[in-house]
Protein backbone atom coordinates (compact mmCIF):
# COMPACT_ATOMS: atom_id res chain seq x y z
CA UNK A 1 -19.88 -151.63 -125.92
CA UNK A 2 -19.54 -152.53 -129.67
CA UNK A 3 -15.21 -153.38 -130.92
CA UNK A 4 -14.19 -150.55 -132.51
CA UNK A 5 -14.04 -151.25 -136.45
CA UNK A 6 -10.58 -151.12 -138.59
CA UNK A 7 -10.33 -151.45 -142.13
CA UNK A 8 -6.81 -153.11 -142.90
CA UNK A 9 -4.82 -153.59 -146.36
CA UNK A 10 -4.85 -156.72 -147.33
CA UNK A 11 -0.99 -156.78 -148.76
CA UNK A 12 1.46 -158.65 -147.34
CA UNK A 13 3.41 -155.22 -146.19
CA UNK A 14 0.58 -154.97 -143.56
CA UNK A 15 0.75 -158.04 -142.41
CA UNK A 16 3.36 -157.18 -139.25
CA UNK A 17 1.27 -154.16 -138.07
CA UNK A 18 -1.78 -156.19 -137.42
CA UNK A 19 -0.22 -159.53 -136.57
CA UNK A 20 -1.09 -159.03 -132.89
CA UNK A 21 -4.87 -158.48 -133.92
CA UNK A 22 -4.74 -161.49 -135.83
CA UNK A 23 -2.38 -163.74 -134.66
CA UNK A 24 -1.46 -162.26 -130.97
CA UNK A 25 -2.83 -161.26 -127.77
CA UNK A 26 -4.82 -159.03 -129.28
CA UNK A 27 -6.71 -160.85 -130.85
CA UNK A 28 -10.59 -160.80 -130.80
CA UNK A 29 -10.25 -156.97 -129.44
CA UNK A 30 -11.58 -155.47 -132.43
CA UNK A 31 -13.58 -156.08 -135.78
CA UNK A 32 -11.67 -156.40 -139.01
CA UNK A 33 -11.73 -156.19 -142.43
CA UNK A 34 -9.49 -156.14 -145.22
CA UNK A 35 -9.41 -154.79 -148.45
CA UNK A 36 -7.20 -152.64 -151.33
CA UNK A 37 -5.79 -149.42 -149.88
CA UNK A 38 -8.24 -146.71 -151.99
CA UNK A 39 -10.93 -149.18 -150.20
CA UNK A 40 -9.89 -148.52 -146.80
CA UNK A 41 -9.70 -145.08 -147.30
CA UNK A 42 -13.23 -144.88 -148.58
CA UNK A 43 -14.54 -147.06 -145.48
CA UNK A 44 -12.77 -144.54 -143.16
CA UNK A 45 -14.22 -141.58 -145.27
CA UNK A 46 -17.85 -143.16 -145.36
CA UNK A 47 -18.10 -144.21 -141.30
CA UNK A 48 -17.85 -147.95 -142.12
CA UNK A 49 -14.59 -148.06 -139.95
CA UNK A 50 -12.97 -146.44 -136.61
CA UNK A 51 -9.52 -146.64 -137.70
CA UNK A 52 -7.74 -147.50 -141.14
CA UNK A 53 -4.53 -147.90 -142.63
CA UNK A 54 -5.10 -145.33 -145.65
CA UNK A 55 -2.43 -144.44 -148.09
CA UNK A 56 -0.71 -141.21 -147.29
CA UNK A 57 -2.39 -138.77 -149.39
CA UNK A 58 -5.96 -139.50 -147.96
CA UNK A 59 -4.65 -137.89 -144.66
CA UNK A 60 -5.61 -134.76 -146.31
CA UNK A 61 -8.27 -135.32 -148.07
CA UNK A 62 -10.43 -136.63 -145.44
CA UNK A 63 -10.95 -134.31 -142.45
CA UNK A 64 -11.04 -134.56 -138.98
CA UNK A 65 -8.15 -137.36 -138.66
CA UNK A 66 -5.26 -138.08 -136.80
CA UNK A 67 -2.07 -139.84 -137.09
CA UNK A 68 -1.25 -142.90 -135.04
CA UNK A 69 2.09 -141.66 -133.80
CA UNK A 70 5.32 -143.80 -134.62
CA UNK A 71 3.80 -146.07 -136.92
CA UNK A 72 3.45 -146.32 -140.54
CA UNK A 73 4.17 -148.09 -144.26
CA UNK A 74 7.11 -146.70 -145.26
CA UNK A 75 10.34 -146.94 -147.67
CA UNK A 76 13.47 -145.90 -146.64
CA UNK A 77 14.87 -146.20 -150.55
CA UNK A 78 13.75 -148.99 -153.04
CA UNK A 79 10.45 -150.66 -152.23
CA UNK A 80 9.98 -153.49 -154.87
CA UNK A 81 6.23 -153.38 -154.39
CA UNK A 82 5.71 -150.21 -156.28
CA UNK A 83 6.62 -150.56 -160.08
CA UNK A 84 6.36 -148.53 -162.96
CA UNK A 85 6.19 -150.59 -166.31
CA UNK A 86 6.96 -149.46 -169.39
CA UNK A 87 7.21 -150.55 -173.02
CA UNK A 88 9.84 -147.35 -173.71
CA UNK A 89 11.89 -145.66 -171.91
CA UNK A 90 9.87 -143.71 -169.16
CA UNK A 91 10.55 -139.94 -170.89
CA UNK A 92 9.20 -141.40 -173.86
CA UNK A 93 5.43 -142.52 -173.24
CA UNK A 94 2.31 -140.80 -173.66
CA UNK A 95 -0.02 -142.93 -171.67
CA UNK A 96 0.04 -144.55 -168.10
CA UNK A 97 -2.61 -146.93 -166.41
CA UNK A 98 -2.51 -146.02 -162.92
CA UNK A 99 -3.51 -149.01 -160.64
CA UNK A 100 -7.46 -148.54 -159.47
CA UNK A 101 -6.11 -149.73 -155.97
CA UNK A 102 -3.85 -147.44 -155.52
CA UNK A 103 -3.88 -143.50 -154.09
CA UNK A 104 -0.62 -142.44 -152.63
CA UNK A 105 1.46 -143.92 -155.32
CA UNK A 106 -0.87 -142.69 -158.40
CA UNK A 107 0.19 -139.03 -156.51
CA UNK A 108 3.67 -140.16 -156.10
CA UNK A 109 3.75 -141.71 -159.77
CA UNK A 110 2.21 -137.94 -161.13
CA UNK A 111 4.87 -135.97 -159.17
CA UNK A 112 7.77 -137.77 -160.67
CA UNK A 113 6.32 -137.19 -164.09
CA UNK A 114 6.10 -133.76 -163.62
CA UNK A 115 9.40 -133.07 -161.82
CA UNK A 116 11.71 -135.94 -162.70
CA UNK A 117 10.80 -137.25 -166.14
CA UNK A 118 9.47 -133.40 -167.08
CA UNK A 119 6.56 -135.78 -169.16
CA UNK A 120 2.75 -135.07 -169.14
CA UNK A 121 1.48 -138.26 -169.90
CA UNK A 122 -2.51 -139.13 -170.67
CA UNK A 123 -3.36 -140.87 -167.27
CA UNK A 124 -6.55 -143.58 -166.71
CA UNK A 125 -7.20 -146.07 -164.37
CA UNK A 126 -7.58 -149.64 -164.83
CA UNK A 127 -7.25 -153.13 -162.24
CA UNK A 128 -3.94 -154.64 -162.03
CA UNK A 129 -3.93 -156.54 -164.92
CA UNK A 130 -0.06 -156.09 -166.08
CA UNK A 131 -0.69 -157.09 -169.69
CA UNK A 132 -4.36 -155.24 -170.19
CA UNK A 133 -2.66 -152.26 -169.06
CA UNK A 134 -0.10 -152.62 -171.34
CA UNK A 135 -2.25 -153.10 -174.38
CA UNK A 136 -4.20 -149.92 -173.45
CA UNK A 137 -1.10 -147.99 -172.50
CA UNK A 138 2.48 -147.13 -172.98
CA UNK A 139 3.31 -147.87 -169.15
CA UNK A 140 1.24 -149.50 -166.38
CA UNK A 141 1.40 -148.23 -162.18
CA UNK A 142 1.11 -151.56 -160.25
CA UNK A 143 0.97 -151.48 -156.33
CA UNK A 144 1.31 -154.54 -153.40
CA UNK A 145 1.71 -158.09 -154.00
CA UNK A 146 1.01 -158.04 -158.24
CA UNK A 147 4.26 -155.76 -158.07
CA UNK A 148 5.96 -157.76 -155.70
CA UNK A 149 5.48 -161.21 -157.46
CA UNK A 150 7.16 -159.14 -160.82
CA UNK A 151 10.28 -158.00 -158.89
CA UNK A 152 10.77 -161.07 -157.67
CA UNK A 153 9.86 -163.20 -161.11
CA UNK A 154 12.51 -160.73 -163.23
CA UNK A 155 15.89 -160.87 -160.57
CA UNK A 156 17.38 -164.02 -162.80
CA UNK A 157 16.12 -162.43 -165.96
CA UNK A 158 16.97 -159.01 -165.89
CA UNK A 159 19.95 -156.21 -166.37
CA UNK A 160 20.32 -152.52 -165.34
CA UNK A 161 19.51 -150.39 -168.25
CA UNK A 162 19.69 -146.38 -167.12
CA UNK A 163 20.04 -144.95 -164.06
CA UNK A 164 17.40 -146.28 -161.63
CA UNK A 165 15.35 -148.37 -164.37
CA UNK A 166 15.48 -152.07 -164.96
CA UNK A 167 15.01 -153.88 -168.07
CA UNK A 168 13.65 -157.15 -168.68
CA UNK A 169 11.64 -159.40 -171.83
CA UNK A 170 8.23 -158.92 -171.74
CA UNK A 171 8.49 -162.67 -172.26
CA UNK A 172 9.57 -162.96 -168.51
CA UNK A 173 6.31 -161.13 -166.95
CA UNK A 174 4.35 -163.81 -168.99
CA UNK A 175 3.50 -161.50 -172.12
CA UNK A 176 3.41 -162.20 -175.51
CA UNK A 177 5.63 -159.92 -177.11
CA UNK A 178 9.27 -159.52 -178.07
CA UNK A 179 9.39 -156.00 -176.50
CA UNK A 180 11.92 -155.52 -173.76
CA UNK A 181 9.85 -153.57 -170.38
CA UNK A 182 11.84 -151.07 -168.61
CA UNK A 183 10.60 -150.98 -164.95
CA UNK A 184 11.31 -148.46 -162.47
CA UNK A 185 11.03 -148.44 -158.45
CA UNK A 186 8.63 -145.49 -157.51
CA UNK A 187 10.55 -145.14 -154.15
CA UNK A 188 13.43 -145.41 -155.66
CA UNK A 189 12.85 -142.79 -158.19
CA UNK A 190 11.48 -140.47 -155.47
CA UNK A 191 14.51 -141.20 -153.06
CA UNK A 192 16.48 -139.73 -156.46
CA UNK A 193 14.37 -136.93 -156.77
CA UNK A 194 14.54 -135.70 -152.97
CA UNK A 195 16.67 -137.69 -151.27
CA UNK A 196 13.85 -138.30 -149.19
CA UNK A 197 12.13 -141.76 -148.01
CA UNK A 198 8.26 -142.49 -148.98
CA UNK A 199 5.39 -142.55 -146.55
CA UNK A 200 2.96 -145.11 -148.31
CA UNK A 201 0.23 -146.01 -145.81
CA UNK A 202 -0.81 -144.43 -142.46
CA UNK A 203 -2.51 -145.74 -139.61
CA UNK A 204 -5.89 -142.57 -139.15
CA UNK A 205 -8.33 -142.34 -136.79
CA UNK A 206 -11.55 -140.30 -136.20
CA UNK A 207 -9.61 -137.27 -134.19
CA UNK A 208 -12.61 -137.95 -131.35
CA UNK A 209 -11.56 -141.61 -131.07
CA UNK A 210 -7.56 -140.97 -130.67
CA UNK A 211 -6.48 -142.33 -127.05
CA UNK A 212 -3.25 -143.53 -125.39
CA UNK A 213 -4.59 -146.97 -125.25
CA UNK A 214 -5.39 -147.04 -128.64
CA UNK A 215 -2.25 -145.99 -129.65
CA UNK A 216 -0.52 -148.83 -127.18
CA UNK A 217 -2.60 -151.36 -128.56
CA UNK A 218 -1.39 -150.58 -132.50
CA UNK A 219 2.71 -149.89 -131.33
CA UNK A 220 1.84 -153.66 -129.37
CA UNK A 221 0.73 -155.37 -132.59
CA UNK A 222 3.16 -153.85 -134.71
CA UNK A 223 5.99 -155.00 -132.39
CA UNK A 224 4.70 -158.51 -131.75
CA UNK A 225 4.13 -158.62 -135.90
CA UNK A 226 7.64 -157.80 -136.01
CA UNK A 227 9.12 -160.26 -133.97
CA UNK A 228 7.21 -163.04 -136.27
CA UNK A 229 8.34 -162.00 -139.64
CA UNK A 230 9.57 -165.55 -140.26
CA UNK A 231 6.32 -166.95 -139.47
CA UNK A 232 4.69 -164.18 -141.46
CA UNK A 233 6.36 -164.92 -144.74
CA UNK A 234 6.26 -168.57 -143.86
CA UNK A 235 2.41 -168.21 -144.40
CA UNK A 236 2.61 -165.53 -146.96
CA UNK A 237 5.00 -167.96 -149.16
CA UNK A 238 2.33 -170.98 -149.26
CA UNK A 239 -0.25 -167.96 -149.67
CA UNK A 240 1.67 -166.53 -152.98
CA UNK A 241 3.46 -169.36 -154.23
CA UNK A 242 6.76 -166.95 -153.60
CA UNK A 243 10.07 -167.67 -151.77
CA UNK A 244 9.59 -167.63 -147.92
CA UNK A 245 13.05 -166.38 -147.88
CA UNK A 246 12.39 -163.52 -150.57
CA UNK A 247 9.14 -162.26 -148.63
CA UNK A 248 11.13 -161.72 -145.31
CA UNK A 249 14.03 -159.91 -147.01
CA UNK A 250 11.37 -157.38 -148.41
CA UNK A 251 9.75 -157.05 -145.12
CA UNK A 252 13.02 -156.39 -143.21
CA UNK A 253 14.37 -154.91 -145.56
CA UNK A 254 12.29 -152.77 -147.77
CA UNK A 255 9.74 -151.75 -145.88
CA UNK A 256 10.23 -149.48 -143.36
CA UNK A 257 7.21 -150.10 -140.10
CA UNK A 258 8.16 -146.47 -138.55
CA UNK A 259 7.42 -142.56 -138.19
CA UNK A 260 10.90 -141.81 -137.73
CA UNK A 261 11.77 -137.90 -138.24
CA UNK A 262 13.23 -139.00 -141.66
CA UNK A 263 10.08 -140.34 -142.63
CA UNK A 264 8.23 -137.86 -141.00
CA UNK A 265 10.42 -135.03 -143.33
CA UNK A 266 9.67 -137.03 -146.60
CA UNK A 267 5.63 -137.65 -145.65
CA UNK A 268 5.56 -133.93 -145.00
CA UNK A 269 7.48 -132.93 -148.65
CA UNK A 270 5.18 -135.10 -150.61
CA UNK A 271 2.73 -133.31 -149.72
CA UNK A 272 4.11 -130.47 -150.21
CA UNK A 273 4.66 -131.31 -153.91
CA UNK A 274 1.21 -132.71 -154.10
CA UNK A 275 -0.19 -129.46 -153.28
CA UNK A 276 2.05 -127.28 -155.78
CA UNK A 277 0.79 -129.80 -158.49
CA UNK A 278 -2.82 -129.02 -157.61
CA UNK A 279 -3.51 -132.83 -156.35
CA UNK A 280 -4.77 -131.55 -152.87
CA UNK A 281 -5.70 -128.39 -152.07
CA UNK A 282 -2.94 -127.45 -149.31
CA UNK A 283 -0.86 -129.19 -147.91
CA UNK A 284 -1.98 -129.02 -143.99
CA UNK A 285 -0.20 -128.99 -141.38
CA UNK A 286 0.33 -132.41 -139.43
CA UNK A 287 0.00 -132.29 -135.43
CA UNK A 288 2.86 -134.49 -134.85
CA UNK A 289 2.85 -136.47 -131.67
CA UNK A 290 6.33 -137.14 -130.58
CA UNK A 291 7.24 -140.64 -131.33
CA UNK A 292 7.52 -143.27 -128.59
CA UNK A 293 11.77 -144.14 -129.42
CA UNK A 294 11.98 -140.06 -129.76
CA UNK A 295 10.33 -139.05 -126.39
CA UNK A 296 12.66 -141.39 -124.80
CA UNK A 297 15.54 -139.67 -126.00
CA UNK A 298 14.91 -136.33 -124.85
């Protein structure tokens, strides 16, 4: 019988949920790639993989999925990974370069535009190249490590500007300019807007291939993956040329590995406002499986 096939984010922020397929007992089990987030989606879409980690949004527009229960990419209130930059204040531009590798947070990014900022920017779609985007547009979307490695590079060389935006020389990000960037936290801004967290990435599967032991073998890796976060961002530093230290604060503490009800409450209003904005076409209804730490309680 052939190993089931899963198509896995290549970010760092994945790393703990498929440590025990990589680096555990798991290891060997099953046959995986990894890729950019709008990739995995497509691969789950297309039949080229079983299961995927897809960003949020492609729950609904792919059909015939399920959830892994109690498991997920999440942000409980700032997320450093997911940046808006901006050469003007944010309810100023016209134009914003939504990273190609994104999906959930180009939806995310569009909904605070509409309902926060109250701005209809122009938007395209271009690779994470901060400074090409920025020469092409008045603010650039960037997603995973690229936005990780700039909230990290401005925390010496930066000050609060207003509420919920950053500020920091363009000179700092490594472009040549006297401008100052404001940068904004999409999680951040979205906690602001709803007092809700942010469900970034889910783990979907075929609704024909969902099973108990599936579902053990993914809450296994995740928990083994999170019981090595030092080793994790050990390798992750020497992989990035970033602070080991750094890395493990933003995996303990910004990123959030669980379906919790909270999180489950915020996935299920975002797409809620996705729908009213026209960028699915309803907002279905999620069969919820009650989560492992829930069940317990009851």
């Amino acid at each position: 019988m052939s190993k089931l096939r899963i198509s896995i984010v290549q970010y760092l922020n994945t790393a703990p949920l498929v440590w025990g397929f990589t680096n555990g007992p798991l290891q060997g089990k099953y046959d995986l790639s990894f890729t950019v987030p709008s990739q995995c989606a497509e691969d789950l879409r297309l039949g080229r993989a079983d299961v995927a980690i897809i960003p949020a949004i492609e729950y609904q527009r792919i059909p015939g999925l399920a959830i892994l229960p109690d498991m997920a990419i999440a942000s409980k209130n700032q997320v450093r990974s997911l940046l808006i930059v901006a050469n003007k204040p944010i309810e100023q531009i016209k134009t914003l370069a939504l990273d190609s590798s994104s999906r959930s947070t180009q939806v995310l990014t569009r909904i605070l535009c509409a309902e926060k900022w109250r701005i209809a920017p122009r938007f395209s779609e271009a690779v994470p190249d901060l400074p090409e985007m920025l020469h092409h547009a008045d603010a650039a979307l960037l997603i995973g490590d690229p936005a990780l490695r700039i909230s990290l590079g401005i925390e010496k060389d930066s000050w609060p500007g207003a509420p919920g935006q950053t500020v920091c020389r363009a000179a700092t990000l490594g472009i040549t300019s006297s401008e100052l960037l404001h940068i904004y936290d999409v999680v951040g801004e979205w906690r602001a807007l709803t007092g809700r967290p942010a469900v970034l990435a889910v783990w979907a599967v075929r609704r024909e291939l969902a099973a108990a032991e599936l579902t053990a073998d993914f809450l296994a890796s995740r928990d083994f993956g999170l019981s090595h976060l030092n080793e994790i961002s050990y390798e992750a530093a020497q992989d990035l040329e970033l602070p080991q230290r750094a890395l493990e604060s933003y995996l303990r503490n910004n990123i959030d590995y669980s379906l919790d009800a909270e999180n489950r409450g915020g996935l299920e209003l975002y797409f809620k406002h996705a729908a009213e904005l026209g960028l699915i076409p309803q907002a279905g209804a999620i069969p919820w499986a009650a989560a492992k730490s829930e069940a317990v309680k009851r």
